[in-house]
Protein backbone atom coordinates (compact mmCIF):
# COMPACT_ATOMS: atom_id res chain seq x y z
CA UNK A 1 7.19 13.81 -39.99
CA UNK A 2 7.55 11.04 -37.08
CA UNK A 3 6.60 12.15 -33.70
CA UNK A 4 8.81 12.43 -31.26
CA UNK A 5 11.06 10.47 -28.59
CA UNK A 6 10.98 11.11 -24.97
CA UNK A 7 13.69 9.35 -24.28
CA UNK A 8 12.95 7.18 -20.94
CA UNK A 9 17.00 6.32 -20.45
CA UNK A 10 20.30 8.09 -21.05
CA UNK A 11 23.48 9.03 -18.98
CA UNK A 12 24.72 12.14 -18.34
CA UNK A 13 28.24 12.55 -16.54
CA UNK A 14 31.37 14.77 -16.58
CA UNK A 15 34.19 12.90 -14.92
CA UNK A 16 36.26 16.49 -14.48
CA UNK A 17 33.41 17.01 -11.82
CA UNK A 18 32.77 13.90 -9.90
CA UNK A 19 34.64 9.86 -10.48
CA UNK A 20 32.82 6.98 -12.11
CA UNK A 21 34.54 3.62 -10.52
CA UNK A 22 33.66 1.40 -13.19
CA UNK A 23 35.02 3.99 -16.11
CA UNK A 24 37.86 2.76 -18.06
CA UNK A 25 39.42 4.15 -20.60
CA UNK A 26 39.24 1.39 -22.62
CA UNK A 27 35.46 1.67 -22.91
CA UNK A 28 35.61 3.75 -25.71
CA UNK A 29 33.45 5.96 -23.84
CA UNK A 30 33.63 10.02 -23.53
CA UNK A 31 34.76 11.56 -20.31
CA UNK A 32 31.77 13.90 -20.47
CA UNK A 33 28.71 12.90 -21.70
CA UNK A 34 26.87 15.86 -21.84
CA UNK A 35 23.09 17.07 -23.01
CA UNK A 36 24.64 18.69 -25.50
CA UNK A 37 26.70 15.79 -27.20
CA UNK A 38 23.54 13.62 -26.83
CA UNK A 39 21.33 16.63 -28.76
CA UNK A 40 24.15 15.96 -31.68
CA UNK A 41 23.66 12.73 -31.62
CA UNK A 42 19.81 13.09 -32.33
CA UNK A 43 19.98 15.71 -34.79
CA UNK A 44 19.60 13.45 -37.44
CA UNK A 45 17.17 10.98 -36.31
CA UNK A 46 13.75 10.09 -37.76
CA UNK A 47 11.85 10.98 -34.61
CA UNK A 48 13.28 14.82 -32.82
CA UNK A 49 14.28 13.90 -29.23
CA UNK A 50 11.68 16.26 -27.55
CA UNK A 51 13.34 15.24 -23.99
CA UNK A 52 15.15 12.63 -21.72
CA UNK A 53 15.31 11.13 -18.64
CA UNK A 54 18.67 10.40 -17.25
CA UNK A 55 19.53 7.87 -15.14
CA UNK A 56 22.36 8.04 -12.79
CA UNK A 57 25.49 6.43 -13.98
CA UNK A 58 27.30 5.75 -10.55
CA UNK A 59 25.92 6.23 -6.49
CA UNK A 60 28.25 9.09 -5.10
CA UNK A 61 26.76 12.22 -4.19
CA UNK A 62 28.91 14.85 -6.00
CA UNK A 63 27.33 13.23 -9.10
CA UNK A 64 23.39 13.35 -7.41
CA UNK A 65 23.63 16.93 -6.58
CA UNK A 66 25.25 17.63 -10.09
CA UNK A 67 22.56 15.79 -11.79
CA UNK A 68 19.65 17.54 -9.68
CA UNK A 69 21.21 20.52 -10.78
CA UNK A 70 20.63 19.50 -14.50
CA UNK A 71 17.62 18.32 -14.05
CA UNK A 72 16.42 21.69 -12.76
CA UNK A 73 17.40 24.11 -15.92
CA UNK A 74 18.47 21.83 -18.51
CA UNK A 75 15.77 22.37 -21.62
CA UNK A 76 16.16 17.99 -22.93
CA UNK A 77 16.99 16.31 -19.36
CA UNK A 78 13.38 17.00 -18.24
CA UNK A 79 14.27 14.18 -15.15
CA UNK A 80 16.64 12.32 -12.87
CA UNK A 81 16.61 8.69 -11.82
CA UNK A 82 19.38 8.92 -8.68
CA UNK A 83 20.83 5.56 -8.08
CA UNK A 84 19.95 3.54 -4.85
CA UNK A 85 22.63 3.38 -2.32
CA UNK A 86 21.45 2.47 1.55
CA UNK A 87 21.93 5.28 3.88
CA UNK A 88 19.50 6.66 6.50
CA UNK A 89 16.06 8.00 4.92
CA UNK A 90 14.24 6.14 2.26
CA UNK A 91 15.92 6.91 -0.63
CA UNK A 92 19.28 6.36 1.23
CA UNK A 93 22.09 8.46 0.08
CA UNK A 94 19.35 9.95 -2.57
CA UNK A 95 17.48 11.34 0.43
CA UNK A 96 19.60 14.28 0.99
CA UNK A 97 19.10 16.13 -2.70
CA UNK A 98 15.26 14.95 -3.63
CA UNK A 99 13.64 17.98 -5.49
CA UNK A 100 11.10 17.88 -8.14
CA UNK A 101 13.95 17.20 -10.94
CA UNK A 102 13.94 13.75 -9.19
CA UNK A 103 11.82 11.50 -10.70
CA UNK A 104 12.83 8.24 -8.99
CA UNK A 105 15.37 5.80 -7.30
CA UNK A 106 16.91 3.09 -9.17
CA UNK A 107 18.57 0.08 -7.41
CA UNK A 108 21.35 -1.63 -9.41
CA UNK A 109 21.78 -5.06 -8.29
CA UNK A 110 22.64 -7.34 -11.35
CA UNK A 111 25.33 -9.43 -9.67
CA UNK A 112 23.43 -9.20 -5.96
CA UNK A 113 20.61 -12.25 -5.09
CA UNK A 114 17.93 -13.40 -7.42
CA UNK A 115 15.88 -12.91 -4.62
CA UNK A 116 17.28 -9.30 -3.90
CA UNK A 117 17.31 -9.83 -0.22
CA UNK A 118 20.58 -7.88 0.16
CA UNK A 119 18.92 -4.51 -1.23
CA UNK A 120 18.80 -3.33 2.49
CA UNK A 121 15.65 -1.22 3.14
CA UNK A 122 14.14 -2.18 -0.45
CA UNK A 123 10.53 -2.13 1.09
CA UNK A 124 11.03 1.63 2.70
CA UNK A 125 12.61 2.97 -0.92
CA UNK A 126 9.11 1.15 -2.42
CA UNK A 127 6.91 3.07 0.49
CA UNK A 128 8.98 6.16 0.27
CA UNK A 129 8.77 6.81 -3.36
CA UNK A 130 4.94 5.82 -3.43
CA UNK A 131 4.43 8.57 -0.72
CA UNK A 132 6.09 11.45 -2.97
CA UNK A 133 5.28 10.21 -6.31
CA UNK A 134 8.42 8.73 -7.63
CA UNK A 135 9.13 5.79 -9.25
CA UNK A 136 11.58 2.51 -8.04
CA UNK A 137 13.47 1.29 -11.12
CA UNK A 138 15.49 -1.96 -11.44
CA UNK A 139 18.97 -2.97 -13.06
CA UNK A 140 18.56 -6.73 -12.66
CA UNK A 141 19.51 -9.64 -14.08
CA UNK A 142 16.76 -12.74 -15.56
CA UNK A 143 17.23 -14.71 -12.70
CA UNK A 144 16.28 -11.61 -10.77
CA UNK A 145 12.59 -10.82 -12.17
CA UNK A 146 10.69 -13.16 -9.94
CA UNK A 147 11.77 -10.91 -6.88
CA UNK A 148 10.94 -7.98 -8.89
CA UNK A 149 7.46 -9.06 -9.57
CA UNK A 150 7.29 -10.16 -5.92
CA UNK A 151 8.16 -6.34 -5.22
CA UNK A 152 5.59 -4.79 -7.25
CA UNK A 153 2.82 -7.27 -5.36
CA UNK A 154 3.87 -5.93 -2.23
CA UNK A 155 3.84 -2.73 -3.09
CA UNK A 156 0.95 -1.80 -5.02
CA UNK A 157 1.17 1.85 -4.83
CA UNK A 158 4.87 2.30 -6.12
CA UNK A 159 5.49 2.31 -9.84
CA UNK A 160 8.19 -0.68 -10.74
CA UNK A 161 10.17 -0.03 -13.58
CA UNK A 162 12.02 -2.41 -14.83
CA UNK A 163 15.37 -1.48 -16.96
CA UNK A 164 16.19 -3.19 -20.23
CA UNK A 165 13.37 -5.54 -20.66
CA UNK A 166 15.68 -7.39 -17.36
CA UNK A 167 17.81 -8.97 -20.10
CA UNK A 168 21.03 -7.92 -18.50
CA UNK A 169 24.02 -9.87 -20.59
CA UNK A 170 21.83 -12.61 -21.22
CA UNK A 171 20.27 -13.19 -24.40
CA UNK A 172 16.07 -14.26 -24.52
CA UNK A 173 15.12 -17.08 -23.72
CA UNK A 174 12.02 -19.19 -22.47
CA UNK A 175 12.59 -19.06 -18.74
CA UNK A 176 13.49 -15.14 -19.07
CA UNK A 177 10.17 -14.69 -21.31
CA UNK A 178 8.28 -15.97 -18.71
CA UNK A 179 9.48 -14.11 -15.59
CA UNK A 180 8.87 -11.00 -17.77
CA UNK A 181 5.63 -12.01 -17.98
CA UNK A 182 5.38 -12.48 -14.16
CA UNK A 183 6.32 -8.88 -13.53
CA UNK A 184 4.21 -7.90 -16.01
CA UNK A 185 1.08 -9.31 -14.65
CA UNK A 186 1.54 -6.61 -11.66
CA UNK A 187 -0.76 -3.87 -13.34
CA UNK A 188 2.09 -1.18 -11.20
CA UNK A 189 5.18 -2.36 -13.66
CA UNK A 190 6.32 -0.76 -16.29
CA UNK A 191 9.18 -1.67 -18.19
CA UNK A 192 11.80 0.03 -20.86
CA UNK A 193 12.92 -0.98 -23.87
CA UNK A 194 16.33 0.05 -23.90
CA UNK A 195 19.92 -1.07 -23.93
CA UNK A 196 18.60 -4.31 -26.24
CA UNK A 197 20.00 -2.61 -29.74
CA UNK A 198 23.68 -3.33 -29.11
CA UNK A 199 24.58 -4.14 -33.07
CA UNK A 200 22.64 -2.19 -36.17
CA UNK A 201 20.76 -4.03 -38.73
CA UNK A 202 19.61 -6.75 -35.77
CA UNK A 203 16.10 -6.35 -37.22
CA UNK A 204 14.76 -9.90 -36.47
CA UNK A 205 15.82 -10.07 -32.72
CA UNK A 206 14.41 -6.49 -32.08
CA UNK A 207 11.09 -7.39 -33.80
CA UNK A 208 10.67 -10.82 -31.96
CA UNK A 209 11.82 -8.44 -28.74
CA UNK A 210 9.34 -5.68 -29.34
CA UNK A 211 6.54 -8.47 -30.11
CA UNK A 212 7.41 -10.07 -26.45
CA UNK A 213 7.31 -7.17 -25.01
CA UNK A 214 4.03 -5.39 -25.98
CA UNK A 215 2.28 -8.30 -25.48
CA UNK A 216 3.12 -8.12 -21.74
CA UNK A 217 3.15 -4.57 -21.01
CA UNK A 218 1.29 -3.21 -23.71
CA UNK A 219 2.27 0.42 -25.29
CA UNK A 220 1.20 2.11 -21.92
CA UNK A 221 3.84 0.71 -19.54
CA UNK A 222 6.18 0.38 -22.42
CA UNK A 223 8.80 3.22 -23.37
CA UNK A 224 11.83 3.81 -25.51
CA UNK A 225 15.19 4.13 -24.07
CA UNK A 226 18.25 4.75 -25.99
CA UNK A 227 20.51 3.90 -23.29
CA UNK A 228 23.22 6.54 -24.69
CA UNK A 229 25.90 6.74 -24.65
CA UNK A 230 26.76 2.89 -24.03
CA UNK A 231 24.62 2.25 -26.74
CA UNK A 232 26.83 4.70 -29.07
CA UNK A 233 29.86 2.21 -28.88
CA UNK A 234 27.57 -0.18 -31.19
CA UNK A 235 25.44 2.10 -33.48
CA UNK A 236 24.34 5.76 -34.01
CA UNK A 237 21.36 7.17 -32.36
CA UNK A 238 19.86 7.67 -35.80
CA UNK A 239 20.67 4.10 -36.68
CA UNK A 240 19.26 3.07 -32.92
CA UNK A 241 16.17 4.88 -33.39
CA UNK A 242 15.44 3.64 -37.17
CA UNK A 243 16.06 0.16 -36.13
CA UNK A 244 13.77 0.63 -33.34
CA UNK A 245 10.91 2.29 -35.31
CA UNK A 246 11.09 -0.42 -37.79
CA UNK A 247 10.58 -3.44 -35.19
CA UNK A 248 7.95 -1.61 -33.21
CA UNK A 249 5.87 -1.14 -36.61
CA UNK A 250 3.02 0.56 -36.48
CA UNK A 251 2.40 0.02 -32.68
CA UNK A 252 0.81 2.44 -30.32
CA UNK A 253 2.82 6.10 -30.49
CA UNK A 254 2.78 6.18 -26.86
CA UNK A 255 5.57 3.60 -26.50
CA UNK A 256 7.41 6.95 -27.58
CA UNK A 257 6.89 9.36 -25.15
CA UNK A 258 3.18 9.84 -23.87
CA UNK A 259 4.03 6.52 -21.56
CA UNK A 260 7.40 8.55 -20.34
CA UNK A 261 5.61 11.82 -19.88
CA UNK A 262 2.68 10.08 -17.42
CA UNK A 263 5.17 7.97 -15.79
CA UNK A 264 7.65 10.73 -14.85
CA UNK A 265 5.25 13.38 -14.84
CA UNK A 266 7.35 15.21 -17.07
């Protein structure tokens, strides 16, 4: 039997509790995605999902207290990645519900400046989360890794993460293989592979993708995310994880969960 999956990146959310502004109906998304409907979706995968970190799918803070909440008792979500929205303390509007269940602070900027100098207090979210052990994770955009990289330099003691390789909706390409590369050189990034299976059977592209990115991060800053349940519109989390497992090969296992587990001290 395969080992199994900590997964580094889902979404949890139950819209009868708490509003999603960029949910639309014609998503072809659930209105609750819950631990329970992502457990379903693993039964049948190669590798048993052994636990999950789940990353906040909006900023309000009906949705950060419910998701601390989760985090504390729920047996798969072992972890919560609240998203970054500026407010006073370092985490902004984060700061009020930190607990151990909180792992870290993303800050989703995709359509803000490549040089991400309107992520006010960016530098005291960085200090703050080194100081209690959390991580800073980034939703960005190609033209944005530079600035990430120029992040993780300045903040040596904070672990960058870096969401979905940094693709965003852009495919890979030279200049985006090279700022990768950039932020990888910073020996405090880490980066996940997820939300880069969006069609099954897309062997060659994963394979080239999984190539590029071991060879910057290496299998211990490297970790699987599913990215479910966006990624569900395109292909099953059995079909997600088998086309995975075939384009990582027989790489390190600790792309699979011991990376997660250090990281998140889960």
């Amino acid at each position: 039997m395969s080992g199994g999956i900590v997964d580094a990146h889902v979404h949890v959310w139950d819209l009868d509790r708490f509003p999603l502004s960029w949910f639309r109906d014609d998503l072809a998304l659930p209105r609750a995605a819950t631990t329970e409907g992502l457990t379903d979706a693993a039964a049948a995968a190669s590798r048993p999902l052994e636990a999950a970190v789940a990353v906040q799918a909006a900023d309000t803070p009906a949705e950060m207290t419910w998701l601390r909440d989760l985090a504390r008792r729920d047996p798969v979500v072992r972890a919560a990645v609240l998203q970054f929205a500026p407010a006073a303390g370092w985490a902004g509007v984060a700061s009020a519900v930190l607990d151990q269940g909180i792992a870290g602070v993303r800050v989703a900027t995709p359509g803000g400046a490549a040089d991400l100098s309107d992520v006010s207090g960016l530098d005291a979210l960085c200090e703050g989360a080194a100081d209690t052990g959390r991580v800073v994770e980034f939703l960005v955009r190609p033209a944005q890794l530079d600035a990430v990289a120029g992040v993780a330099a300045r903040h040596p003691r904070t672990s960058v993460v870096l969401c979905h390789l940094g693709l965003g909706a852009k495919g890979p390409d030279a200049a985006w293989e090279e700022s990768l590369r950039l932020v990888a050189r910073q020996p405090n990034a880490f980066a996940k592979f997820s939300g880069v299976a969006t069609r099954p059977g897309d062997h060659a592209r994963l394979t080239a993708l999984a190539a590029t990115a071991f060879d910057a991060f290496g299998a211990s800053r490297l970790m699987v995310g599913s990215d479910w349940p966006m990624s569900a519109r395109y292909l099953s989390y059995t079909q997600l994880v088998d086309d995975v497992d075939r384009a990582w090969g027989s790489r390190p296992d600790a792309f699979w969960g011991s990376t997660a587990c250090e990281l998140y001290r889960r």
